[in-house]
Protein backbone atom coordinates (compact mmCIF):
# COMPACT_ATOMS: atom_id res chain seq x y z
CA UNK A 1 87.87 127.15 -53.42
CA UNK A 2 87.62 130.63 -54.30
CA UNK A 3 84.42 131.80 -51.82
CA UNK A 4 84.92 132.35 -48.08
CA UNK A 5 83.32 129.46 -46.00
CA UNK A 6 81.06 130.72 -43.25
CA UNK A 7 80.27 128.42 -40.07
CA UNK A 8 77.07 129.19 -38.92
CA UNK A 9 76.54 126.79 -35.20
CA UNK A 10 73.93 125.26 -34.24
CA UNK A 11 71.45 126.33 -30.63
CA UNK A 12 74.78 126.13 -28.31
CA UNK A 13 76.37 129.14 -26.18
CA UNK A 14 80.04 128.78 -26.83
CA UNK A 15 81.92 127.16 -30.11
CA UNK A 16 84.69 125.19 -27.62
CA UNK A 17 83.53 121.66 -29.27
CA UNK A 18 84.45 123.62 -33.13
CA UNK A 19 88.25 123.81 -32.23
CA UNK A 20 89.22 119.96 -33.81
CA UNK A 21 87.32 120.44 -36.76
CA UNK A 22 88.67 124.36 -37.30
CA UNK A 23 92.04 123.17 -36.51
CA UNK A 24 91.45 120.51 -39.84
CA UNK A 25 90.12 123.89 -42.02
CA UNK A 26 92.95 125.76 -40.79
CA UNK A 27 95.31 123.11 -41.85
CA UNK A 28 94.16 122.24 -45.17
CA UNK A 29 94.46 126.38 -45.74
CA UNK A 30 90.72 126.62 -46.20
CA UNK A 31 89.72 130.41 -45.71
CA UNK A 32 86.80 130.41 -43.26
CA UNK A 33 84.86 132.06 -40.40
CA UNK A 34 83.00 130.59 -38.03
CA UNK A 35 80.11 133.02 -37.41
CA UNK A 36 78.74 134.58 -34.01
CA UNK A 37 75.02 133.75 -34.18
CA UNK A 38 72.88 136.53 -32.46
CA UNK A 39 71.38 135.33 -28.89
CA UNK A 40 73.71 132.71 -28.75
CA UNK A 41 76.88 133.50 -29.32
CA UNK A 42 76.86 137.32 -29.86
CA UNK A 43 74.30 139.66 -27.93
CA UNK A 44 70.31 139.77 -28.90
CA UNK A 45 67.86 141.87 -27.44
CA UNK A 46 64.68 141.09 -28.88
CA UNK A 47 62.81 138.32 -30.39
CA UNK A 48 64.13 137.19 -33.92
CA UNK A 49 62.30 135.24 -36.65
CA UNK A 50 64.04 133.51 -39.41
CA UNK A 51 63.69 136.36 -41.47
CA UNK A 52 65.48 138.53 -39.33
CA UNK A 53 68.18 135.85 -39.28
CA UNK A 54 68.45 135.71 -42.94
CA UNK A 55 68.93 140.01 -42.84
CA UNK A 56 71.89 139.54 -40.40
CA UNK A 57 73.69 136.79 -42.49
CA UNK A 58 72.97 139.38 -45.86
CA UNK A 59 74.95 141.88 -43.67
CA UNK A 60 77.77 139.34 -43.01
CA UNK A 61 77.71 138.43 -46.51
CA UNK A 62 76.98 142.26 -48.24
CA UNK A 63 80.68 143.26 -50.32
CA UNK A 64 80.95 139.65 -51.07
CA UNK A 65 80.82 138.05 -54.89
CA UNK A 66 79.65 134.54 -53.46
CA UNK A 67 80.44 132.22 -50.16
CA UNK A 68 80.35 128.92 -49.12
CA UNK A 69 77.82 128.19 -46.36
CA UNK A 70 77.54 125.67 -43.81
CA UNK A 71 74.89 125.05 -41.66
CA UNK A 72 74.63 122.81 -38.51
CA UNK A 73 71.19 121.88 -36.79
CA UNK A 74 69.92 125.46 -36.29
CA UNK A 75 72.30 126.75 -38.78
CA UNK A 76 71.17 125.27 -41.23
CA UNK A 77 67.58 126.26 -41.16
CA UNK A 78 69.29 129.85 -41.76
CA UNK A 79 71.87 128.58 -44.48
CA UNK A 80 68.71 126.79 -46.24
CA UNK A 81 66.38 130.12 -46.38
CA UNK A 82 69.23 132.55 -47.05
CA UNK A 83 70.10 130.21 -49.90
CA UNK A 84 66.36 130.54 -50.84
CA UNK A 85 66.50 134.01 -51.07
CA UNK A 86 70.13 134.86 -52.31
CA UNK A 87 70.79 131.83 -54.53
CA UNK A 88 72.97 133.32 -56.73
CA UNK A 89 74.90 134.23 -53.76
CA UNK A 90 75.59 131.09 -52.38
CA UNK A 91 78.30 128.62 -54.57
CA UNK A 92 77.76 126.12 -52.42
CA UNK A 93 75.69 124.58 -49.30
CA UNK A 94 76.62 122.33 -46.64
CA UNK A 95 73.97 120.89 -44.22
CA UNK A 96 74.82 119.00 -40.86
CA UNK A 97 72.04 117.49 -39.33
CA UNK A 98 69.89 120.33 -40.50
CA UNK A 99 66.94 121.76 -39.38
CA UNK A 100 64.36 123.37 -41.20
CA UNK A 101 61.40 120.21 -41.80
CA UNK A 102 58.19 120.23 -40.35
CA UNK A 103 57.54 117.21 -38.49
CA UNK A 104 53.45 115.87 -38.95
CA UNK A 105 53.46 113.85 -35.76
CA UNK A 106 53.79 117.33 -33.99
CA UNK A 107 51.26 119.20 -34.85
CA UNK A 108 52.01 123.15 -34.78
CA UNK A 109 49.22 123.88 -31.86
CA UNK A 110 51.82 121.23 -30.12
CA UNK A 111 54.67 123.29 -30.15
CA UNK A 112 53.01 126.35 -29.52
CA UNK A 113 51.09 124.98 -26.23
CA UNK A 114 54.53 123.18 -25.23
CA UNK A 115 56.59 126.42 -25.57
CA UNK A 116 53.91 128.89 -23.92
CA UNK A 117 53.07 126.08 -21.33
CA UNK A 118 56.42 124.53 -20.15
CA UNK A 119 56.30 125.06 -16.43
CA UNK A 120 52.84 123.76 -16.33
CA UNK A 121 54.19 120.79 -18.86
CA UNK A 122 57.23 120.02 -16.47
CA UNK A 123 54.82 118.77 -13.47
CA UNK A 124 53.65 116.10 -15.94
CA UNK A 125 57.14 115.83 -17.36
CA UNK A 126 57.19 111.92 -16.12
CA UNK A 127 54.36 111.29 -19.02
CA UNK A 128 57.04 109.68 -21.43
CA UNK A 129 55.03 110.92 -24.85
CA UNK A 130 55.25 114.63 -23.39
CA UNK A 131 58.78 115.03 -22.24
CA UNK A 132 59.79 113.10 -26.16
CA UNK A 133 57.85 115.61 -27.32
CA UNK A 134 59.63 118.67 -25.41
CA UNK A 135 62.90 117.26 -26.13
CA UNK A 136 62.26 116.70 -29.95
CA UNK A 137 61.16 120.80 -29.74
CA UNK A 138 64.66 121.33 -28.25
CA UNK A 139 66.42 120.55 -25.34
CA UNK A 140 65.01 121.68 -22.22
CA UNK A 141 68.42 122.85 -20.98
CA UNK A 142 68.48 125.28 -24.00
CA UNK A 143 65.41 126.42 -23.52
CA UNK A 144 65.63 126.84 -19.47
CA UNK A 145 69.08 128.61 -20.35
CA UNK A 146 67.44 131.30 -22.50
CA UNK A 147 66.62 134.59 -22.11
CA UNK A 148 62.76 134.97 -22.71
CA UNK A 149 63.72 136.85 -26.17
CA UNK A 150 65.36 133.56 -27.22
CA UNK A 151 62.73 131.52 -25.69
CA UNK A 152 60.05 133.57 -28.47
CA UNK A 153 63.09 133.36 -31.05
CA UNK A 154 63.16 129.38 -30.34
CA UNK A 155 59.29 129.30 -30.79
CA UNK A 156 60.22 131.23 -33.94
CA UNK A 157 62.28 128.90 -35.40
CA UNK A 158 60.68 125.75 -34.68
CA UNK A 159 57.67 126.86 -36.13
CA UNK A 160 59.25 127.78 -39.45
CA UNK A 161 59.06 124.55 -42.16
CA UNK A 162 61.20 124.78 -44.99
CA UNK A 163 60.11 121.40 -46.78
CA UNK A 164 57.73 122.89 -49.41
CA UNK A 165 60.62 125.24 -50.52
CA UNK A 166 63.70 122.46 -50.58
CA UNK A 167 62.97 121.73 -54.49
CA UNK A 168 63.95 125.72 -55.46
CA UNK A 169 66.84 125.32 -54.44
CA UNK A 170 70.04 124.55 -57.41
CA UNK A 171 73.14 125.73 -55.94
CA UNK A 172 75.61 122.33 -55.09
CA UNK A 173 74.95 121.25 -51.81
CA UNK A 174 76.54 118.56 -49.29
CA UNK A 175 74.32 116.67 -46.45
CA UNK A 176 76.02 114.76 -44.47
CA UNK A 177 73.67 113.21 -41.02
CA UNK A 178 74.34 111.23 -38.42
CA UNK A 179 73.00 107.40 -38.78
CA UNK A 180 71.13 108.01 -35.05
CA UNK A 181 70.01 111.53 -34.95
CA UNK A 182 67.13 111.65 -32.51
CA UNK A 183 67.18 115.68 -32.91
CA UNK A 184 66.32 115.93 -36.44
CA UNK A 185 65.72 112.29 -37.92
CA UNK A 186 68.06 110.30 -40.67
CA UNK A 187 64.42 110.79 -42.67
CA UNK A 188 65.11 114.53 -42.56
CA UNK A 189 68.23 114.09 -44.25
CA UNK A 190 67.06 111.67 -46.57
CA UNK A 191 64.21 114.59 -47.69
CA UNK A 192 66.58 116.94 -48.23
CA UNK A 193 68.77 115.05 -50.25
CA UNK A 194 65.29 113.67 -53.00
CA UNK A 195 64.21 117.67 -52.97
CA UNK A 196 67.57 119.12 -53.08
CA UNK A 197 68.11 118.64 -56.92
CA UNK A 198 71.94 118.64 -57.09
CA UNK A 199 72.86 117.05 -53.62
CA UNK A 200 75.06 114.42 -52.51
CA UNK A 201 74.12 112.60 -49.52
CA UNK A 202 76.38 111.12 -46.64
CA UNK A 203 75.62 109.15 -43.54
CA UNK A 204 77.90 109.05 -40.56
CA UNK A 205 77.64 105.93 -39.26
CA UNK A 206 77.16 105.60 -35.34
CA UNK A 207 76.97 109.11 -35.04
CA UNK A 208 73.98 111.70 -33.12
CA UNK A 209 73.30 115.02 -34.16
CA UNK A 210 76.75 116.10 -34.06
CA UNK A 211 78.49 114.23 -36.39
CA UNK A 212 81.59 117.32 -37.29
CA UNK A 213 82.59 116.63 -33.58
CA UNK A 214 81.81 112.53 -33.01
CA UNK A 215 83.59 111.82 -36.01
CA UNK A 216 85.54 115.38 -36.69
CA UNK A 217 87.84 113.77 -39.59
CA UNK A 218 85.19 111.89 -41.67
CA UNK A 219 83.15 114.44 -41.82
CA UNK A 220 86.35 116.76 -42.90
CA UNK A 221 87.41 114.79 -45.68
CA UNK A 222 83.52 114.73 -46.89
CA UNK A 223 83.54 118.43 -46.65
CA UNK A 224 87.19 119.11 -47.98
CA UNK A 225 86.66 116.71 -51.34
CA UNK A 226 83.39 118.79 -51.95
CA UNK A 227 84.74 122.26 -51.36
CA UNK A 228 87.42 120.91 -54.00
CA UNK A 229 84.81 120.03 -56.23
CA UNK A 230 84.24 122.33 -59.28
């Protein structure tokens, strides 16, 4: 592998759960960086949209021929558009439990009212459809963690729907899901992977969302044999 592979995290506020599957990169010599994502893991000011996430990544990326990218949850949502917009850029993709697809069941007034309404939401919170709801937005710890910029940035995000888009993309790309992701749904894997033209598709078995730390070494060896790939 002769591009750089760049980590891009999912919605978390510290990277301690990435140390056993770094350690595996470091040891197999693969030259990586696993990236500080602004409002989470670095310092953010203001609201961000997608957009603006994609212009920070370009800045990471600017002086560089090509690089690997891999996305999880969150990350790859930015992985997916940058890849959109810089194809020739990108060598190759990786997607863990990615988000980025627009659900129908949720309709986008849904999100909207639960994001702009979620005090008045948690004194209902006991009406089971609601609070599946909330937590299929995103965790209600994340979102009672973050700064009101990242609570807009969140609304951001969520509201952003890649799955029209999926079929542009060409560049060789890995998704590998876990079986019983409640977060973003096996389906959503299983979309990516018929729109994605040149994918390959692999299930963790037993695992959640967060397959690269449930099952650190299978979903190594997945990555490693595809990063050796020509």
């Amino acid at each position: 592998m002769n591009s750089k592979l760049l980590i891009l995290h999912g919605w978390a506020y510290d990277t301690e759960k990435w140390k056993p599957f770094l350690k595996l990169l470091e040891e197999k010599g693969i030259d990586f960086e696993l990236l500080k994502i602004p409002g989470l893991t670095s310092l953010l000011n203001e609201a961000w949209t997608l957009d603006d996430y994609v212009t920070w990544l370009e800045s990471v990326v600017s002086g560089q021929k090509s690089v690997v990218l891999m996305g999880h949850s969150n990350g790859g949502r930015i992985c997916l558009e940058y890849t959109l917009k810089y194809p020739k850029k990108v060598s190759k993709l990786i997607l863990i439990d990615s988000a980025g697809i627009y659900h129908n069941e949720i309709s986008l007034w849904l999100k909207r009212i639960a994001f702009k309404n979620l005090a008045r939401f948690k004194k209902i919170a006991y009406n089971a459809v609601l609070k599946n709801i909330l937590y299929k937005l995103a965790r209600e710890d994340d979102y009672n963690k973050a700064a009101p910029n990242m609570k807009k940035t969140m609304q951001n995000l969520i509201e952003s729907d890649l799955s029209l888009k999926l079929k542009e993309i060409n560049t060789p790309t890995l998704i590998v899901w876990g079986e019983h992701d409640t977060t973003t749904p096996l389906s959503d894997g299983k979309f990516m992977r018929k729109e994605i033209k040149n994918s390959d598709f692999k299930i963790i078995k037993g695992a959640r969302h967060s397959p690269q730390f449930s099952n650190t070494k299978e979903v190594f060896d997945f990555v490693a044999k595809f990063l050796k790939q020509d």
